[in-house]
C-alpha atoms as a PDB file:
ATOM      1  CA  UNK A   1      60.796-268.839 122.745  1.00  0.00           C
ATOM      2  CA  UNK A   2      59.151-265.054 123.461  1.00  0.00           C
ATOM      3  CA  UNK A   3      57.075-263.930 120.572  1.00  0.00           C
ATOM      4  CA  UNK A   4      57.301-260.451 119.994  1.00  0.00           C
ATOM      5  CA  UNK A   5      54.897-258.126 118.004  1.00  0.00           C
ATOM      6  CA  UNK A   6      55.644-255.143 116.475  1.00  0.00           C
ATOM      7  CA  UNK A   7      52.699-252.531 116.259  1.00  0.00           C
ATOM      8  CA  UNK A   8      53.383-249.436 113.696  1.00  0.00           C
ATOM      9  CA  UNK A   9      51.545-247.195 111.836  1.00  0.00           C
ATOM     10  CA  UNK A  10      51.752-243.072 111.644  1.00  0.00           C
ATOM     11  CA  UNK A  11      51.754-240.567 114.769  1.00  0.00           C
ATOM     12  CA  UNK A  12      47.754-240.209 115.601  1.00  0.00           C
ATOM     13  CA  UNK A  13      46.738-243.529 113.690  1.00  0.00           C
ATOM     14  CA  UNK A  14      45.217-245.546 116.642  1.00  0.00           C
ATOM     15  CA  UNK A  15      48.080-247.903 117.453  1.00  0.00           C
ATOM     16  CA  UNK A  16      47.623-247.395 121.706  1.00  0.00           C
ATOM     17  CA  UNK A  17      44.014-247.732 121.270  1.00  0.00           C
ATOM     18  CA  UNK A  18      44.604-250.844 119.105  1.00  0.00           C
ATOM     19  CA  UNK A  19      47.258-252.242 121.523  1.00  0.00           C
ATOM     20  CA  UNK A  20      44.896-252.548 124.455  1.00  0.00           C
ATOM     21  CA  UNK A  21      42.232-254.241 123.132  1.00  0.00           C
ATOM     22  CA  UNK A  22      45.317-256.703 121.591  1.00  0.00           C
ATOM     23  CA  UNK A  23      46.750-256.946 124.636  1.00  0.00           C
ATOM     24  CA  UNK A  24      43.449-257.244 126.700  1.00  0.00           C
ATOM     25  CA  UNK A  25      43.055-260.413 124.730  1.00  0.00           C
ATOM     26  CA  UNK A  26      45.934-262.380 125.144  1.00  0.00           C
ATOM     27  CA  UNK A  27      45.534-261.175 129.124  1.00  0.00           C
ATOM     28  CA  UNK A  28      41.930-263.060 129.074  1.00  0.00           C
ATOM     29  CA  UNK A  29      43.676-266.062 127.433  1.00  0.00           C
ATOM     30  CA  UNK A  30      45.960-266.452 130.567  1.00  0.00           C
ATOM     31  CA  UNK A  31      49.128-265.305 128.365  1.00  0.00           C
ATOM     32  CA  UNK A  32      52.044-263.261 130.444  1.00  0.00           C
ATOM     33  CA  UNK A  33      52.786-260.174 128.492  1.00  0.00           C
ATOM     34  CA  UNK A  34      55.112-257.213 128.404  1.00  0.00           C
ATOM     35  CA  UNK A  35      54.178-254.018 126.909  1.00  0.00           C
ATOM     36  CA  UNK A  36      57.252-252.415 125.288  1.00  0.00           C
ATOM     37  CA  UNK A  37      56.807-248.475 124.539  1.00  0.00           C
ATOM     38  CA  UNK A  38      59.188-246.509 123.026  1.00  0.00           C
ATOM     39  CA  UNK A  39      58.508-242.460 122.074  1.00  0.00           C
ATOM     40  CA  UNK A  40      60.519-238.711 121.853  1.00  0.00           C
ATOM     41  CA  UNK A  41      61.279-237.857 125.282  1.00  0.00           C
ATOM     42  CA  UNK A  42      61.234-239.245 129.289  1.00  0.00           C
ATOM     43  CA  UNK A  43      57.687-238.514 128.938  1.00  0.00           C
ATOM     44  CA  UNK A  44      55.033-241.397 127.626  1.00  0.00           C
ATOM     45  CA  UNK A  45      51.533-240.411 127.582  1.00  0.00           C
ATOM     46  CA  UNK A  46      50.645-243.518 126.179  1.00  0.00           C
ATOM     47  CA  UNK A  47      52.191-245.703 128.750  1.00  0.00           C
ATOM     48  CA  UNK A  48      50.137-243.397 131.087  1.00  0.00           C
ATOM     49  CA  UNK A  49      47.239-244.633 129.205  1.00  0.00           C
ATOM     50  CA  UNK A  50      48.305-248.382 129.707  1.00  0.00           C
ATOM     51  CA  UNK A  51      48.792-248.186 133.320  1.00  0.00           C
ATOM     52  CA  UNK A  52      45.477-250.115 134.032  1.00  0.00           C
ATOM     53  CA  UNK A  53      46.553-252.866 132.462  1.00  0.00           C
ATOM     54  CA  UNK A  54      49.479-253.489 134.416  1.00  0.00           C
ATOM     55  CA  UNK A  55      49.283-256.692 136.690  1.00  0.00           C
ATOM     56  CA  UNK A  56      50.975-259.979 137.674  1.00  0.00           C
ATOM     57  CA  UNK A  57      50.536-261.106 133.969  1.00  0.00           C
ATOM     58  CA  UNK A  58      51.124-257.724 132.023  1.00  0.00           C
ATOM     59  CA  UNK A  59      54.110-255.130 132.514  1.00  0.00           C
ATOM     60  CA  UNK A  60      54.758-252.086 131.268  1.00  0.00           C
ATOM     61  CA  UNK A  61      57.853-251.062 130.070  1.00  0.00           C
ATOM     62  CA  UNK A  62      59.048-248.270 128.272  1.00  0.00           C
ATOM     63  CA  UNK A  63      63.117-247.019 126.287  1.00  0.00           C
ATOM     64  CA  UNK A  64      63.447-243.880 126.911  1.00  0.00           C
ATOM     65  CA  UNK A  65      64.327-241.783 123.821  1.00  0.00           C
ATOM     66  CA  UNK A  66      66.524-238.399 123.575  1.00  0.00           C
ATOM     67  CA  UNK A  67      69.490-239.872 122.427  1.00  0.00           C
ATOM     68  CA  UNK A  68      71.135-240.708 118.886  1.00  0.00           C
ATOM     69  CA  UNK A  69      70.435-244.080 116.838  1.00  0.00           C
ATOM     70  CA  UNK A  70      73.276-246.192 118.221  1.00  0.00           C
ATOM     71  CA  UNK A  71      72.511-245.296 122.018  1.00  0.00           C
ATOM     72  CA  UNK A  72      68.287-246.263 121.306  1.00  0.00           C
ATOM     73  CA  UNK A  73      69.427-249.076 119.821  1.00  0.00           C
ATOM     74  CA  UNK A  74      71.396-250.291 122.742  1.00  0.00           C
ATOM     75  CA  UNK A  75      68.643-249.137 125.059  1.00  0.00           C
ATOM     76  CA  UNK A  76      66.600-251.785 123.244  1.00  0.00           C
ATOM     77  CA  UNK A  77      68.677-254.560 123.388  1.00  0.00           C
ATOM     78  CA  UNK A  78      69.073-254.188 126.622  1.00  0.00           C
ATOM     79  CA  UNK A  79      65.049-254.039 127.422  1.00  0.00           C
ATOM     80  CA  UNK A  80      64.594-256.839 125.307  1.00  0.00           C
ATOM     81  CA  UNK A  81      67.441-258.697 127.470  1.00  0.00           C
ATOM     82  CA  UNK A  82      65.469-257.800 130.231  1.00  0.00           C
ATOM     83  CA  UNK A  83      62.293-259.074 129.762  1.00  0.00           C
ATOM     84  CA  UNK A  84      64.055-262.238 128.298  1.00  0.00           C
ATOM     85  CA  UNK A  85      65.024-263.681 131.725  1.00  0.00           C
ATOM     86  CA  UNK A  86      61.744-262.924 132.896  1.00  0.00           C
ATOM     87  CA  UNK A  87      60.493-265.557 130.296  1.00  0.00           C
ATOM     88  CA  UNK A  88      57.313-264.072 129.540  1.00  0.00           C
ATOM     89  CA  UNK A  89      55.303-265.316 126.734  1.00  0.00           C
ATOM     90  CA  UNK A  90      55.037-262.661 124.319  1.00  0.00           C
ATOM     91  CA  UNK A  91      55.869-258.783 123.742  1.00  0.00           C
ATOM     92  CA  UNK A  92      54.288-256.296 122.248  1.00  0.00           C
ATOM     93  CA  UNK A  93      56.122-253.404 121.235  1.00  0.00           C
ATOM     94  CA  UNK A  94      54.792-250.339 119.910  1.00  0.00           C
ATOM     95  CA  UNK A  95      57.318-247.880 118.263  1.00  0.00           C
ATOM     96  CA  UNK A  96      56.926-243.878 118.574  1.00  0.00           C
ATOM     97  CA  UNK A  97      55.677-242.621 114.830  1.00  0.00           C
ATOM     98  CA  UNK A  98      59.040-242.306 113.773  1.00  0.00           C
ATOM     99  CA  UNK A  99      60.798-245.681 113.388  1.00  0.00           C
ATOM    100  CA  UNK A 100      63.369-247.297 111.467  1.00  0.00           C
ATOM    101  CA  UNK A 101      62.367-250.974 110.821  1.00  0.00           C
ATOM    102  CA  UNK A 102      65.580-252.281 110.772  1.00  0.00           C
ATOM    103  CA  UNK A 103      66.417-251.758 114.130  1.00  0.00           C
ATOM    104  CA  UNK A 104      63.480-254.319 115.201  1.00  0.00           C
ATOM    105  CA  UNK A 105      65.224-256.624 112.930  1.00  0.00           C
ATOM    106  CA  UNK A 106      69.073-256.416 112.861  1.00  0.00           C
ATOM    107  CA  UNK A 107      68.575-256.221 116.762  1.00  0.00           C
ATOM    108  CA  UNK A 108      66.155-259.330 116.969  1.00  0.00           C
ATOM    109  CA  UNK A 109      69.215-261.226 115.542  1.00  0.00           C
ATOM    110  CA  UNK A 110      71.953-260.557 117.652  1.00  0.00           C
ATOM    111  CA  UNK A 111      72.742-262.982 120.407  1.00  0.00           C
ATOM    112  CA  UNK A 112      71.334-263.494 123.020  1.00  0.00           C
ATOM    113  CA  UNK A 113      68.037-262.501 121.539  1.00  0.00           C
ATOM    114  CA  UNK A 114      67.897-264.257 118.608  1.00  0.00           C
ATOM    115  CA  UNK A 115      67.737-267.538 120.910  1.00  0.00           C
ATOM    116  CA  UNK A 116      65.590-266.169 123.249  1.00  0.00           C
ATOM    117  CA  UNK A 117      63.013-264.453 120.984  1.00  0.00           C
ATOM    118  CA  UNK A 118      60.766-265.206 117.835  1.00  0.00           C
ATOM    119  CA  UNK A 119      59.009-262.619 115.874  1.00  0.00           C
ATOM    120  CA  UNK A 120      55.375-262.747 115.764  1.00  0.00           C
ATOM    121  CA  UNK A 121      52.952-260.535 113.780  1.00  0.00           C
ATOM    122  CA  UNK A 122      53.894-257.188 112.828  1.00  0.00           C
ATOM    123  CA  UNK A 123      50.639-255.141 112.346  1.00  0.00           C
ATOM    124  CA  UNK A 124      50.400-251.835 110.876  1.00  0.00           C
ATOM    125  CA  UNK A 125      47.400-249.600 111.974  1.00  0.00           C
ATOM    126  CA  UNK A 126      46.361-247.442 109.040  1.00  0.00           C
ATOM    127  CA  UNK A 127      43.856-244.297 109.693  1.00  0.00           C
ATOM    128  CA  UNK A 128      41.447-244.461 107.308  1.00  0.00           C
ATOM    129  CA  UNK A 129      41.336-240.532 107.265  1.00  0.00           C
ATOM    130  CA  UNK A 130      45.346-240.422 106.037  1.00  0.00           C
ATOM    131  CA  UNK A 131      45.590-237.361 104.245  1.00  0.00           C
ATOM    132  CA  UNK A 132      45.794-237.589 100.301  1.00  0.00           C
ATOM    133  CA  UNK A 133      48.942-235.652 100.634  1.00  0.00           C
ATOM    134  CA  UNK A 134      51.411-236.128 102.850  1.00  0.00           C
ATOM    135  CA  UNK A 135      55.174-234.635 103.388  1.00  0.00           C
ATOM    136  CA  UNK A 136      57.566-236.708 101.529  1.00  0.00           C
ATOM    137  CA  UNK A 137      59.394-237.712 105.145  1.00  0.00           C
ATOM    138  CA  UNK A 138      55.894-238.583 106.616  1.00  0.00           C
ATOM    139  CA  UNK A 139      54.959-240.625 102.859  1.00  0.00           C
ATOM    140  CA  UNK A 140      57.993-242.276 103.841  1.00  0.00           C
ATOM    141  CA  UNK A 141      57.371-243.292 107.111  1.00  0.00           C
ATOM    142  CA  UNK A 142      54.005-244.440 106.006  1.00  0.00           C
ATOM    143  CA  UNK A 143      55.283-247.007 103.468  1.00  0.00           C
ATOM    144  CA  UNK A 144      58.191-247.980 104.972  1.00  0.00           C
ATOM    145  CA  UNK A 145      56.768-248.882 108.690  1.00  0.00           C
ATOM    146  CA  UNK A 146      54.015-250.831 106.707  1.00  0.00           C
ATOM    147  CA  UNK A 147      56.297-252.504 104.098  1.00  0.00           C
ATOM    148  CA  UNK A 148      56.827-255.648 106.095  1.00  0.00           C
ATOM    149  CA  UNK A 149      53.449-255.895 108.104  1.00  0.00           C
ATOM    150  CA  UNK A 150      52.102-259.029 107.773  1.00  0.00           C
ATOM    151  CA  UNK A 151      48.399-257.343 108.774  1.00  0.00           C
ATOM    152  CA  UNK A 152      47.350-253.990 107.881  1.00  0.00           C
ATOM    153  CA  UNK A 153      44.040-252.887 110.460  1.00  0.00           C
ATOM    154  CA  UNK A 154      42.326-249.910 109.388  1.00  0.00           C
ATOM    155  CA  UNK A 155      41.334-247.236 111.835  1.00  0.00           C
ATOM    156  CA  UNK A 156      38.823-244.370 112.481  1.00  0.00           C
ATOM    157  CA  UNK A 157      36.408-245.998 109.052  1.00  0.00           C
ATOM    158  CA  UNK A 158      33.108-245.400 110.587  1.00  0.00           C
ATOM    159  CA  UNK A 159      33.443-241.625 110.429  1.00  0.00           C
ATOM    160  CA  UNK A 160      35.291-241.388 106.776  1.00  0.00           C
ATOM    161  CA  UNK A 161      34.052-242.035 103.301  1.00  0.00           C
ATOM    162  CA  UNK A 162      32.249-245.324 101.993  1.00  0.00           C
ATOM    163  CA  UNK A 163      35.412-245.616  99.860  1.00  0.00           C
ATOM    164  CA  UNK A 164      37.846-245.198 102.713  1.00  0.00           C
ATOM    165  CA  UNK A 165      39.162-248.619 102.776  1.00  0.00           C
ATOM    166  CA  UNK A 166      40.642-248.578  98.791  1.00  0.00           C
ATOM    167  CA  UNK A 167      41.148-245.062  98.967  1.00  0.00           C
ATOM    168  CA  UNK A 168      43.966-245.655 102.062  1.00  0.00           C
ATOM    169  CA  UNK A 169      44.820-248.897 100.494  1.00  0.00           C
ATOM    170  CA  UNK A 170      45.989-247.332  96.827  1.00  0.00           C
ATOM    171  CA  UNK A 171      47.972-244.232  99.057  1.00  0.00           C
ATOM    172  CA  UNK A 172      50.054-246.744 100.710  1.00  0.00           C
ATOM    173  CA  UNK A 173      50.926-249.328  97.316  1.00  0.00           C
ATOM    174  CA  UNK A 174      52.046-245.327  95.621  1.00  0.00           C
ATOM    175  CA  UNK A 175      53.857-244.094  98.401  1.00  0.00           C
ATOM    176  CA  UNK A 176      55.712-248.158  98.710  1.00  0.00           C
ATOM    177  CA  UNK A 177      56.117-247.608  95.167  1.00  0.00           C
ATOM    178  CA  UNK A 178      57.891-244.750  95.392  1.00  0.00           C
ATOM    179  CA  UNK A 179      60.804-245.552  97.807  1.00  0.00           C
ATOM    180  CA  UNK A 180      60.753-248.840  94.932  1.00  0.00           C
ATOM    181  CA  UNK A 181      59.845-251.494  97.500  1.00  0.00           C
ATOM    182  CA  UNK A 182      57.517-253.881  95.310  1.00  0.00           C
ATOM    183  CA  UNK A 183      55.306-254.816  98.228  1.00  0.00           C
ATOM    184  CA  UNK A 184      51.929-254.003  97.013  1.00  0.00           C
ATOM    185  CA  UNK A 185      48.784-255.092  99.758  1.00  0.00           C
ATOM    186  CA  UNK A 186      45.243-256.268  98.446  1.00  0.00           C
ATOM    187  CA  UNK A 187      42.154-255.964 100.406  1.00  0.00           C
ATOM    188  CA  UNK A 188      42.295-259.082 101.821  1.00  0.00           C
ATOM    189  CA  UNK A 189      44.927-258.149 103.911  1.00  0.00           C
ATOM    190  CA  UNK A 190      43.381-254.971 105.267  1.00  0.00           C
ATOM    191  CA  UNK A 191      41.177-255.795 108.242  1.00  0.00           C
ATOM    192  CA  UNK A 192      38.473-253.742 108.609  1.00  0.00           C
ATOM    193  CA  UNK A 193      36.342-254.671 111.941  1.00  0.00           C
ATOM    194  CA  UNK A 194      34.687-252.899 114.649  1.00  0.00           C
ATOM    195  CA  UNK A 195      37.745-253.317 116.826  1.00  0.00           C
ATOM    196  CA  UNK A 196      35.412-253.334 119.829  1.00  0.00           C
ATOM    197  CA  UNK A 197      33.293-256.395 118.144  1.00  0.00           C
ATOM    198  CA  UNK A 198      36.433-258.188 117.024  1.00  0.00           C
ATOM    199  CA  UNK A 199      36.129-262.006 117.600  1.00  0.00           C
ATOM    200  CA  UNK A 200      37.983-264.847 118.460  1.00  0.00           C
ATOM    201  CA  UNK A 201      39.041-265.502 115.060  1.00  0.00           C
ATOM    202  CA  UNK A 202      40.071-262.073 114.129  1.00  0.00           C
ATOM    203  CA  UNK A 203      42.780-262.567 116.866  1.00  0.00           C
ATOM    204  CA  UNK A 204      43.500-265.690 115.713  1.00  0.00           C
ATOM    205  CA  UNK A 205      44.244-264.171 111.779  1.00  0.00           C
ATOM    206  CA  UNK A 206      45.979-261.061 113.948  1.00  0.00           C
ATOM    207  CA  UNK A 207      48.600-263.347 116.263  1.00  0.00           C
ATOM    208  CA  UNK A 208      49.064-265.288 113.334  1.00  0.00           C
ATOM    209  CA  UNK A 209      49.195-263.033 110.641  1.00  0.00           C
ATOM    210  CA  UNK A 210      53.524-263.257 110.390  1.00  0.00           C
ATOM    211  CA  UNK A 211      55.442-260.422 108.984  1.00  0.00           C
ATOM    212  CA  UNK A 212      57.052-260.148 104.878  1.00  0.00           C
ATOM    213  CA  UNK A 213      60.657-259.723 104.112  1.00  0.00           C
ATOM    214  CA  UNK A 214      60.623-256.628 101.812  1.00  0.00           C
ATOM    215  CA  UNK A 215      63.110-254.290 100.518  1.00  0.00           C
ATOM    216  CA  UNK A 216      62.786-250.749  99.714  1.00  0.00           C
ATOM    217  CA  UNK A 217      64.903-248.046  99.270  1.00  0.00           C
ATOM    218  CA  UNK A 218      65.798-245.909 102.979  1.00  0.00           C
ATOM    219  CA  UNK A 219      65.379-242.269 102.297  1.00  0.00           C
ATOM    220  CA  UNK A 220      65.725-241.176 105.551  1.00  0.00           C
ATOM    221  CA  UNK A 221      66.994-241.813 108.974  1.00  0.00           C
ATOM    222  CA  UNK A 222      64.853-241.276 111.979  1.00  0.00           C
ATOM    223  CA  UNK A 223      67.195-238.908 113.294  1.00  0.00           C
ATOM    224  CA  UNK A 224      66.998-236.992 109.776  1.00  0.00           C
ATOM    225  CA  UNK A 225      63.806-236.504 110.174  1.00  0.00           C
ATOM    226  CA  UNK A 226      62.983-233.051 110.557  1.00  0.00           C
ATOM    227  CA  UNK A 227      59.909-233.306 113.099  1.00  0.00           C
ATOM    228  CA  UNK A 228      60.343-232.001 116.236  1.00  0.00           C
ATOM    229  CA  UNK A 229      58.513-232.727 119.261  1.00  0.00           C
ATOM    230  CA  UNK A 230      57.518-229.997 122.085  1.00  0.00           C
ATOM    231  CA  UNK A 231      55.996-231.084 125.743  1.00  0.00           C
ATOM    232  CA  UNK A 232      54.396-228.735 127.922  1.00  0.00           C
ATOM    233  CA  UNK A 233      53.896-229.940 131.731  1.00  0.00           C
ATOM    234  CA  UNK A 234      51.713-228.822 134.463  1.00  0.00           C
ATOM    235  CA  UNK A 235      49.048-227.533 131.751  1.00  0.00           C
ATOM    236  CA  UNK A 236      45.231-227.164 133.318  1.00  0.00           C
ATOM    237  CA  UNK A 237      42.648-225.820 131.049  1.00  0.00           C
ATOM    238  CA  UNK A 238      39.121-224.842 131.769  1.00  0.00           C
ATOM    239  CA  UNK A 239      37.073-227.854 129.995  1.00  0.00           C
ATOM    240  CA  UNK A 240      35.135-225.757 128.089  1.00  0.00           C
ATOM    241  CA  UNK A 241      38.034-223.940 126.539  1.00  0.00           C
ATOM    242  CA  UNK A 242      40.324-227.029 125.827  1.00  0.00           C
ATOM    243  CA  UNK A 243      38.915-228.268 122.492  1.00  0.00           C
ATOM    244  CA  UNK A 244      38.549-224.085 121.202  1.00  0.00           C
ATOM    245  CA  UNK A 245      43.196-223.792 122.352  1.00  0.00           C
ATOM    246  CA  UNK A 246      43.931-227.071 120.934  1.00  0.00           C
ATOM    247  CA  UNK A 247      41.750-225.787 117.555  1.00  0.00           C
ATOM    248  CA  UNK A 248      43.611-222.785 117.197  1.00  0.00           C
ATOM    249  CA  UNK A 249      47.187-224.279 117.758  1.00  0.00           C
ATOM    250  CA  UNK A 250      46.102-226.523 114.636  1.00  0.00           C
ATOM    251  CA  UNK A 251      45.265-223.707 112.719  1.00  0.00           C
ATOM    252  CA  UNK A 252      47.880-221.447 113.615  1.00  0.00           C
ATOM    253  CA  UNK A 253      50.340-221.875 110.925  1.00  0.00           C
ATOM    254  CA  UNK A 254      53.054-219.569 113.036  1.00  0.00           C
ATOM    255  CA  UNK A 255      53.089-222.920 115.141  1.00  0.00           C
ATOM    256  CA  UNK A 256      54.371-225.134 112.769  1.00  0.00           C
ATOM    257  CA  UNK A 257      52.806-228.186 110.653  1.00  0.00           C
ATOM    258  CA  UNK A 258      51.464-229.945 112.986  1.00  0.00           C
ATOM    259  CA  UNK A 259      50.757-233.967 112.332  1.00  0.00           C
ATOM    260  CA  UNK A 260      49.457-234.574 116.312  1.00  0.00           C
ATOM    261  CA  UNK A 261      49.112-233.264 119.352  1.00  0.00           C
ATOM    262  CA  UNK A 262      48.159-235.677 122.310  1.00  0.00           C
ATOM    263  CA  UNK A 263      48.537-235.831 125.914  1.00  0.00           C
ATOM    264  CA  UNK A 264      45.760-236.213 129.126  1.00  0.00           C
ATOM    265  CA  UNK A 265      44.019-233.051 131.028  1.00  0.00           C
ATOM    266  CA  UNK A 266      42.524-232.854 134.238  1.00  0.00           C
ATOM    267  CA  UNK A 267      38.825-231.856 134.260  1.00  0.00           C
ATOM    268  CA  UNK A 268      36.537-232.294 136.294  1.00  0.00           C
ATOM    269  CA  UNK A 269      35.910-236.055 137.694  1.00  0.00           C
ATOM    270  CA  UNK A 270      38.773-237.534 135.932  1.00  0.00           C
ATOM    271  CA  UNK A 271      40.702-236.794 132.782  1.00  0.00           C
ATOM    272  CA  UNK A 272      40.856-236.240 129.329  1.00  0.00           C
ATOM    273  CA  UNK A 273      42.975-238.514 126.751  1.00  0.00           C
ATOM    274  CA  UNK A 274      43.631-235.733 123.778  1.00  0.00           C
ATOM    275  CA  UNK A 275      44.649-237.335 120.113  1.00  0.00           C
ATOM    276  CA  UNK A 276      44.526-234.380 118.137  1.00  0.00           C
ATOM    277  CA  UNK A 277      45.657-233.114 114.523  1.00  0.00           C
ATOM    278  CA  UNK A 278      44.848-230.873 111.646  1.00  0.00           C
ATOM    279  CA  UNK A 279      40.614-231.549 111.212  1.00  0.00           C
ATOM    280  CA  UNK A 280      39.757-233.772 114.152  1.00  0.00           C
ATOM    281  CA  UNK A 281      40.183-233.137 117.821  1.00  0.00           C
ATOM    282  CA  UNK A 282      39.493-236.876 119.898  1.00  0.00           C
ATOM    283  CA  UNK A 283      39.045-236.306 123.632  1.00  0.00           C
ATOM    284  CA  UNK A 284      37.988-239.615 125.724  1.00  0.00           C
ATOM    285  CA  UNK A 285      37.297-239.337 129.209  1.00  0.00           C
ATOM    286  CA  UNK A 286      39.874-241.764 130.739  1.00  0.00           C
ATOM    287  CA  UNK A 287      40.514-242.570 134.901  1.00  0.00           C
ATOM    288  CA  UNK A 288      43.977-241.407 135.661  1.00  0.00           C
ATOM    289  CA  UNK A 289      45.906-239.082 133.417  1.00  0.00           C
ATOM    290  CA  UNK A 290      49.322-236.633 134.122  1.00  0.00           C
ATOM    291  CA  UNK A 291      48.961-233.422 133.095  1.00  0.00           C
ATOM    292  CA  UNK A 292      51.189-233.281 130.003  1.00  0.00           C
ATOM    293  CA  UNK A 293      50.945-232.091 126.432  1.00  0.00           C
ATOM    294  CA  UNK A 294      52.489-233.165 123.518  1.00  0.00           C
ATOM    295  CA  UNK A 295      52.868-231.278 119.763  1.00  0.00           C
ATOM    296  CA  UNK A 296      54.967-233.394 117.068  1.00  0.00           C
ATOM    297  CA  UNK A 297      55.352-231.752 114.100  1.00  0.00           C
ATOM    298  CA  UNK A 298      57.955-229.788 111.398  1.00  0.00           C
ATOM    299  CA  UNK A 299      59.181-226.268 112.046  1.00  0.00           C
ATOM    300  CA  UNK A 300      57.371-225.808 115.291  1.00  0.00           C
ATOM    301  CA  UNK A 301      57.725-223.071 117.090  1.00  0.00           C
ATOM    302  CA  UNK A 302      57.259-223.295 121.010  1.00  0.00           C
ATOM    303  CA  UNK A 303      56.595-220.119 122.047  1.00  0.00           C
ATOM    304  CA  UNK A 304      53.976-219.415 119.455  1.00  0.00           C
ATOM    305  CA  UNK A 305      52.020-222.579 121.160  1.00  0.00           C
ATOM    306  CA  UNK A 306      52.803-221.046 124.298  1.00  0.00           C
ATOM    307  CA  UNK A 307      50.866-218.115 123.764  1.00  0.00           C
ATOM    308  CA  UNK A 308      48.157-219.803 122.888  1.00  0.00           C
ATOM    309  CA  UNK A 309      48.507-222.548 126.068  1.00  0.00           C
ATOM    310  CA  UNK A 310      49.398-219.709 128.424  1.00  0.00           C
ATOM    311  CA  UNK A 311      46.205-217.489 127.503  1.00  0.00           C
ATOM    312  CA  UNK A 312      44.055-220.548 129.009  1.00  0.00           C
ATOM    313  CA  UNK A 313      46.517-222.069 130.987  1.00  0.00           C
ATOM    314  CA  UNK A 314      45.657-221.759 134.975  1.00  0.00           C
ATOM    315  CA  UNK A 315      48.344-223.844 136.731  1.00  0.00           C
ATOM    316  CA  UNK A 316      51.336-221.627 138.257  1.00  0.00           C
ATOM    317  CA  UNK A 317      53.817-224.523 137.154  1.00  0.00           C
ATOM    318  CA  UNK A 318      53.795-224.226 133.909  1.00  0.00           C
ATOM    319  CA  UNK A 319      56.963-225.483 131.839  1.00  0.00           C
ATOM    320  CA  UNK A 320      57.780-226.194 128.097  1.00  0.00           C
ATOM    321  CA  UNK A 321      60.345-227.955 126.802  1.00  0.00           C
END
């Protein structure tokens, strides 16, 4: 049978940047992988991202959101059928942000998948720089998306406090307390590695590490959630003026609350990968790119980020949606 992992963790935690180096691995152990994205819209940055990756023994694929619950969860089946009768030997899936659980496992156990696939690890990436605070639906999201990990990986440590690790750990046992799920994770179960040093055997813990059966109580639907998700196209910014826009459309609170904005420039020589929200802007220069930003958030308002996008913005073709 397939294995397939499940990568989660909150918009702008590090999962893509996790998945590579995951996937990387199994690639250099001769495994044949799929990659299995799922986000908002038509419009993946982070399977841009992934495109180097793709090969004889690793494809990308990606459901396409923009539709209700019933019609993603078909679109998943069917993706999952798929890459079935390609017998490949494991999938990794990485969810958008916004994710009901159960749909990885009521759909894992319909037939034919259920004989065709095996659940691995799920893994939950935690950012180590979480706020102390968050909005009840994104509180929710981060307890429920971890509630069944099996292996919690911490992100983004070396730049936060010394006591980052049982800070993040005692936010996520509240916030599973509070939708009354009784799953409560220790420190051992938290890996926290230079994911650039991580060895052999910290693979071996991470393909191995399972998931838990836990129950909690579903406050929301992902299609109740109230965060939106705006993508502007055909955006090229001076380089030395893209950090100071995406700065003030974080601070701008006629824009909305923002939780991330990501998406790739053009500069010059190749392209910047953007993962930015509210206190730390990430640019990494990366190869290839597509010209595409993305703002998730609640209560946004387009055309107030348009202003600010437009004011710097030097490409004719221009479009929001």
């Amino acid at each position: 049978m397939t294995k397939i992992d499940l990568i989660t963790g909150l918009l702008g935690s590090g999962k893509t940047t996790f998945l590579r180096l995951y996937a990387q691995h199994l690639l250099d152990k001769g495994e044949r992988i799929a990659i299995l994205e799922n986000d908002f819209g038509a419009v993946n940055v982070d399977m841009v991202m992934l495109q180097d990756l793709k090969g004889e023994n690793c494809q990308l694929e990606m459901i396409a959101g923009g539709c209700d619950a019933d019609c993603h969860r078909r679109r998943f089946k069917t993706q999952l059928i798929s890459l079935g009768m390609q017998h490949v030997d494991r999938v990794i899936m990485e969810p958008s942000g916004i994710f009901d659980m159960d749909e990885f496992f009521d759909t894992l156990h319909e037939s034919p998948l259920d004989r065709w696939f095996e659940i691995g690890s799920v893994l939950t990436v935690v950012d180590a720089q979480t706020e102390d605070e968050l909005p009840p639906q994104m509180a929710y999201l981060f307890a429920s998306e971890a509630a069944c990990a099996g292996m919690l990986i911490l992100s983004k440590w070396q730049n936060a406090a010394e006591n980052a690790a049982e800070r993040v750990l005692a936010h996520l046992n509240r916030a599973l307390s509070d939708i009354r799920c009784d799953r409560q994770f220790t420190a051992d179960q938290l890996l926290v590695r230079d994911w650039a040093a991580l060895t052999d055997a910290d693979y071996a813990q991470l393909t191995n590490a399972g998931y838990r059966g836990s129950s909690y109580i579903k406050r929301y639907r992902p299609e109740d959630i109230q965060s939106g998700v705006h993508y502007f196209l055909h955006v090229r910014i001076p380089e030395e003026q893209i950090r100071p826009v995406i700065r003030e459309i974080l601070e701008d609170a006629g824009c909305g609350r923002i939780y991330r904005l990501k998406g790739s420039l053009p500069v010059p020589g190749g392209w910047y990968k953007i993962n930015a929200a509210r206190g730390k802007i990430e640019l990494d220069n990366v190869p290839d790119g597509q010209a595409v930003l993305i703002v998730i958030g609640d209560e946004l308002d387009r055309a107030a980020i348009d202003r600010h996008l437009q004011a710097v913005n030097t490409d004719p073709e221009f479009v929001s949606v």
